[in-house]
C-alpha atoms as a PDB file:
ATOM      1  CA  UNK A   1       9.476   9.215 -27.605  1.00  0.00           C
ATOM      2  CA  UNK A   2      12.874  10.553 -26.604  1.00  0.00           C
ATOM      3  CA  UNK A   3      15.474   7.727 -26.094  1.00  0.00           C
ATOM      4  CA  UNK A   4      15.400   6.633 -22.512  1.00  0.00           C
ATOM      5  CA  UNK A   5      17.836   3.569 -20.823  1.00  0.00           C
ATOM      6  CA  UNK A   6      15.672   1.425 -19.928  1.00  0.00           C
ATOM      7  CA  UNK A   7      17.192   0.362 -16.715  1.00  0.00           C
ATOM      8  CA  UNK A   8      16.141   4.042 -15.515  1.00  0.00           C
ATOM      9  CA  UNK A   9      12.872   3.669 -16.816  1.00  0.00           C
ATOM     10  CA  UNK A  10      12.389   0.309 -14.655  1.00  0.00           C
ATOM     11  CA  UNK A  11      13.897   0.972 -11.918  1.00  0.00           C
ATOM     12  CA  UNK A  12      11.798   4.330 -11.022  1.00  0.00           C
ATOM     13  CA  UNK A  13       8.868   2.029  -9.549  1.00  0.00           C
ATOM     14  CA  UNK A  14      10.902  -0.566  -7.804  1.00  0.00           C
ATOM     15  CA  UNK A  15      13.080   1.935  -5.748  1.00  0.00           C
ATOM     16  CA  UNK A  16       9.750   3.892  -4.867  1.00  0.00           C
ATOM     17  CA  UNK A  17       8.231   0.472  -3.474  1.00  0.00           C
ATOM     18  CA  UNK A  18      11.561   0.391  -1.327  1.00  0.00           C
ATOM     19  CA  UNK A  19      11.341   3.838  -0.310  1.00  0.00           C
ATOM     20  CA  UNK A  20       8.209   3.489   1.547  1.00  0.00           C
ATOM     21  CA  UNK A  21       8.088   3.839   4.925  1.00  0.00           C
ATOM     22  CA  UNK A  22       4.514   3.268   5.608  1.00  0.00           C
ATOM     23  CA  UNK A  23       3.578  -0.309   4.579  1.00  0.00           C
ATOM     24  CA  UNK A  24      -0.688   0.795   3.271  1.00  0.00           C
ATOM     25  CA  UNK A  25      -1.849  -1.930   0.617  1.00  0.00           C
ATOM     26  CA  UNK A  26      -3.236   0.387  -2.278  1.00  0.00           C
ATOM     27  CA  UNK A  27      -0.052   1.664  -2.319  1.00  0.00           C
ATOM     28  CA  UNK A  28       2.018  -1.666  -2.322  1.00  0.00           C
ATOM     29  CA  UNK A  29      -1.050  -2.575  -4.827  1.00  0.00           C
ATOM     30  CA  UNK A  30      -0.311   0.503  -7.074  1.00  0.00           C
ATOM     31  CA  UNK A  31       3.298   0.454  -6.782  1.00  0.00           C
ATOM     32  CA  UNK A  32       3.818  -3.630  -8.110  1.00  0.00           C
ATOM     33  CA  UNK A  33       1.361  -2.139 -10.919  1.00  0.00           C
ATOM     34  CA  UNK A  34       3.327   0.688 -11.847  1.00  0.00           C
ATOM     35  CA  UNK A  35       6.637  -1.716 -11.086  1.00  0.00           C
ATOM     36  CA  UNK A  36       5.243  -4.378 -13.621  1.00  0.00           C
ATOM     37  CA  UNK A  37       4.377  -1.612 -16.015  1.00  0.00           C
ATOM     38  CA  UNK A  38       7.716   0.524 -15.835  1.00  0.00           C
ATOM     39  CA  UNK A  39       9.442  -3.246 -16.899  1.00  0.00           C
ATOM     40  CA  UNK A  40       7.303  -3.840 -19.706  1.00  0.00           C
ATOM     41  CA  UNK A  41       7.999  -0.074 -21.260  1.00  0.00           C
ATOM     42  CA  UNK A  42      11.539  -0.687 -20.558  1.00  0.00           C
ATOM     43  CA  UNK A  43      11.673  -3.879 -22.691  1.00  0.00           C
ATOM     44  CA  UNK A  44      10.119  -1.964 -25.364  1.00  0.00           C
ATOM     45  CA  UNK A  45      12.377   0.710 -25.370  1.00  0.00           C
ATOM     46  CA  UNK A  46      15.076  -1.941 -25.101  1.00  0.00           C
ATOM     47  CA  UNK A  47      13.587  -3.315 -28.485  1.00  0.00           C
ATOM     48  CA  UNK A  48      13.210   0.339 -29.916  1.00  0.00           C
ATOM     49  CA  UNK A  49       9.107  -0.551 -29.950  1.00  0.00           C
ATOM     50  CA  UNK A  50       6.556   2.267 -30.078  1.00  0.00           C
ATOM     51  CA  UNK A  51       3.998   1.608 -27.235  1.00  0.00           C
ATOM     52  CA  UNK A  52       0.692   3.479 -26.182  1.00  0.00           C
ATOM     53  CA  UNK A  53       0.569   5.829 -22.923  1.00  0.00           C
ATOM     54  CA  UNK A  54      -1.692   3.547 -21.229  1.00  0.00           C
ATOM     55  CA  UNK A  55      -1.358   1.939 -17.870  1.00  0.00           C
ATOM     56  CA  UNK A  56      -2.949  -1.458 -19.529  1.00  0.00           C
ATOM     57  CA  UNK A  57      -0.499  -4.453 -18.844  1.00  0.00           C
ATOM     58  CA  UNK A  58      -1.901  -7.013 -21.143  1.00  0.00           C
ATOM     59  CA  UNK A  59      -1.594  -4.521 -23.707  1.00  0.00           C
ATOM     60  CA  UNK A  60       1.930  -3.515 -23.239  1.00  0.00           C
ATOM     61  CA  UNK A  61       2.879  -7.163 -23.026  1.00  0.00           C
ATOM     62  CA  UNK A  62       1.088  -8.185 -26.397  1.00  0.00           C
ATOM     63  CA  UNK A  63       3.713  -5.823 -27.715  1.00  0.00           C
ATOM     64  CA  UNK A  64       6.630  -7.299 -26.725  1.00  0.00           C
ATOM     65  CA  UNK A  65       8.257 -10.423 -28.780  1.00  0.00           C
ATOM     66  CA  UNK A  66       6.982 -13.683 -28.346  1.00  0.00           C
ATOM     67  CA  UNK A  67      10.162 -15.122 -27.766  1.00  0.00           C
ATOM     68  CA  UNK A  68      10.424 -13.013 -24.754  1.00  0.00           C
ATOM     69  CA  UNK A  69       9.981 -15.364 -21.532  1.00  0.00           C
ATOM     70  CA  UNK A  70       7.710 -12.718 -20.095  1.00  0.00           C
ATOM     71  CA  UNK A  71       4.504 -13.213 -22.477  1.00  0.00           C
ATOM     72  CA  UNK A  72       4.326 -17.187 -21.487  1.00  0.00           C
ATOM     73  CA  UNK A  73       4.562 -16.675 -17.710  1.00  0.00           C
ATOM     74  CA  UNK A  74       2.462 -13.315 -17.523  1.00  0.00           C
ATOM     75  CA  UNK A  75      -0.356 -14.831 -19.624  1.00  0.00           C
ATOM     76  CA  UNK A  76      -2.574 -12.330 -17.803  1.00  0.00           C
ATOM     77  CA  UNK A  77      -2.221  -9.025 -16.206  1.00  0.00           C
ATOM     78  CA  UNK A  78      -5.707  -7.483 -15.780  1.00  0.00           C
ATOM     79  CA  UNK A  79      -5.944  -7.517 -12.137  1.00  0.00           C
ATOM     80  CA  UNK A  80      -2.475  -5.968 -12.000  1.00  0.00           C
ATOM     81  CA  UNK A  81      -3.657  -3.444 -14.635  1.00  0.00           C
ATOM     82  CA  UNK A  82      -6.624  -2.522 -11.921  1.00  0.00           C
ATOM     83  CA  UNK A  83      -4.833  -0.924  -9.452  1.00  0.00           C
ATOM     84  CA  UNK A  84      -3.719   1.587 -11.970  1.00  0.00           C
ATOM     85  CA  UNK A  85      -6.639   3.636 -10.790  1.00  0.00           C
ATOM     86  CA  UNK A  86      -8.532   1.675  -8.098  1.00  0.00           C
ATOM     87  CA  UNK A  87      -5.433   2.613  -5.747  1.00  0.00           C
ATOM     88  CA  UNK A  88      -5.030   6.320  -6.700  1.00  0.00           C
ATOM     89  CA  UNK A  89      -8.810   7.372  -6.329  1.00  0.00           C
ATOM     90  CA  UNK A  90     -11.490   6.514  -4.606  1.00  0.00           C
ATOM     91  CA  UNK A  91     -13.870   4.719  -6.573  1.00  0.00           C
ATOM     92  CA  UNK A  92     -17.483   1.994  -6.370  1.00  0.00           C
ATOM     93  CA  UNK A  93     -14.309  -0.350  -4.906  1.00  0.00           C
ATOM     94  CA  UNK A  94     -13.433  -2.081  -1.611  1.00  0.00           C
ATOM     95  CA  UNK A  95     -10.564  -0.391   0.075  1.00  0.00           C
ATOM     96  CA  UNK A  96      -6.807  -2.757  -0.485  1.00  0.00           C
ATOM     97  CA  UNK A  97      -6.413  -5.623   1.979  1.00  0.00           C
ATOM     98  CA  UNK A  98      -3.264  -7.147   3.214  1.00  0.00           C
ATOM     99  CA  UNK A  99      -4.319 -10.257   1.571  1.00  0.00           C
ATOM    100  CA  UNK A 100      -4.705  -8.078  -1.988  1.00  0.00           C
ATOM    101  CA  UNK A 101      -0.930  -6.559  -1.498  1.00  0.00           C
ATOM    102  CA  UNK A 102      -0.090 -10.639  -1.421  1.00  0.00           C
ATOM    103  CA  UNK A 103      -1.667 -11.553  -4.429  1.00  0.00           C
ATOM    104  CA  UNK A 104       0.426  -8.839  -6.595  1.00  0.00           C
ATOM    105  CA  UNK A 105       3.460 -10.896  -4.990  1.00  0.00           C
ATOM    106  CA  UNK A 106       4.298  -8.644  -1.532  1.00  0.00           C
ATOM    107  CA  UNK A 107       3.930  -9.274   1.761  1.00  0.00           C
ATOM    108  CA  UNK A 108       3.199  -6.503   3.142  1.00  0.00           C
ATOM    109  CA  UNK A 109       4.505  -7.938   6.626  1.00  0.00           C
ATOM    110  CA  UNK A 110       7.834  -8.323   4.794  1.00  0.00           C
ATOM    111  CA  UNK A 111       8.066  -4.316   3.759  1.00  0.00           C
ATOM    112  CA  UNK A 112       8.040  -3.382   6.997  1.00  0.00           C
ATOM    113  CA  UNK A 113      11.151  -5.252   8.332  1.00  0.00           C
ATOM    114  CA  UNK A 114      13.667  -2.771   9.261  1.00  0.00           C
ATOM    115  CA  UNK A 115      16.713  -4.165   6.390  1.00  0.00           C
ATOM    116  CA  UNK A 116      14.386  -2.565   3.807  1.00  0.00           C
ATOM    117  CA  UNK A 117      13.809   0.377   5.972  1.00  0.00           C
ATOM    118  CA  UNK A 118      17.612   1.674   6.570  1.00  0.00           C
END
């Protein structure tokens, strides 16, 4: 893979989450996913670390060092890892809830206050 800062790399999910400016909850659901994996590739490349092109969390994070504070409090990523694909396609799933979009750590109430929307 051709070098890439890894502050670019990690910060192409986060400002896409704040560039919303309709609040659904697959896409806050699919955005903390791609958020969560955009930091994990970035620490990688930080470390110079080969990784796979996969969207899998708990395998990107098994990568990284153990030192690294982000393997003891992110012991497991799998329902982040879900909305990889549940969000983007329609699928044998429910449709995202509010209450979903919370449990990936957003309120969904909070998006749509107008300081994130100037």
């Amino acid at each position: 893979m051709a070098a890439v800062c890894p502050r670019r790399f990690r910060g192409q999910g986060a400002e896409t989450l704040l560039e919303r400016r309709v609040v659904v909850p697959r896409h806050i659901c699919w955005l903390a996913q791609q958020s969560a994996e955009k930091a994990l590739k970035a620490i990688l490349i930080f470390l110079a670390l080969d990784f796979p092109r996969r969207h899998d969390l708990d395998a990107l994070r098994n990568l990284v060092p153990n030192d690294w504070q982000v393997k003891t409090e992110h012991a497991d990523l799998a329902a982040l890892t879900e909305w990889a694909v549940e969000a983007r396609y329609p699928g044998d799933w429910p449709d995202a809830t509010d209450a979903d979009a919370r449990c990936v750590g957003i309120d969904p109430d909070g998006l749509s206050s107008p300081r994130l929307h100037n």
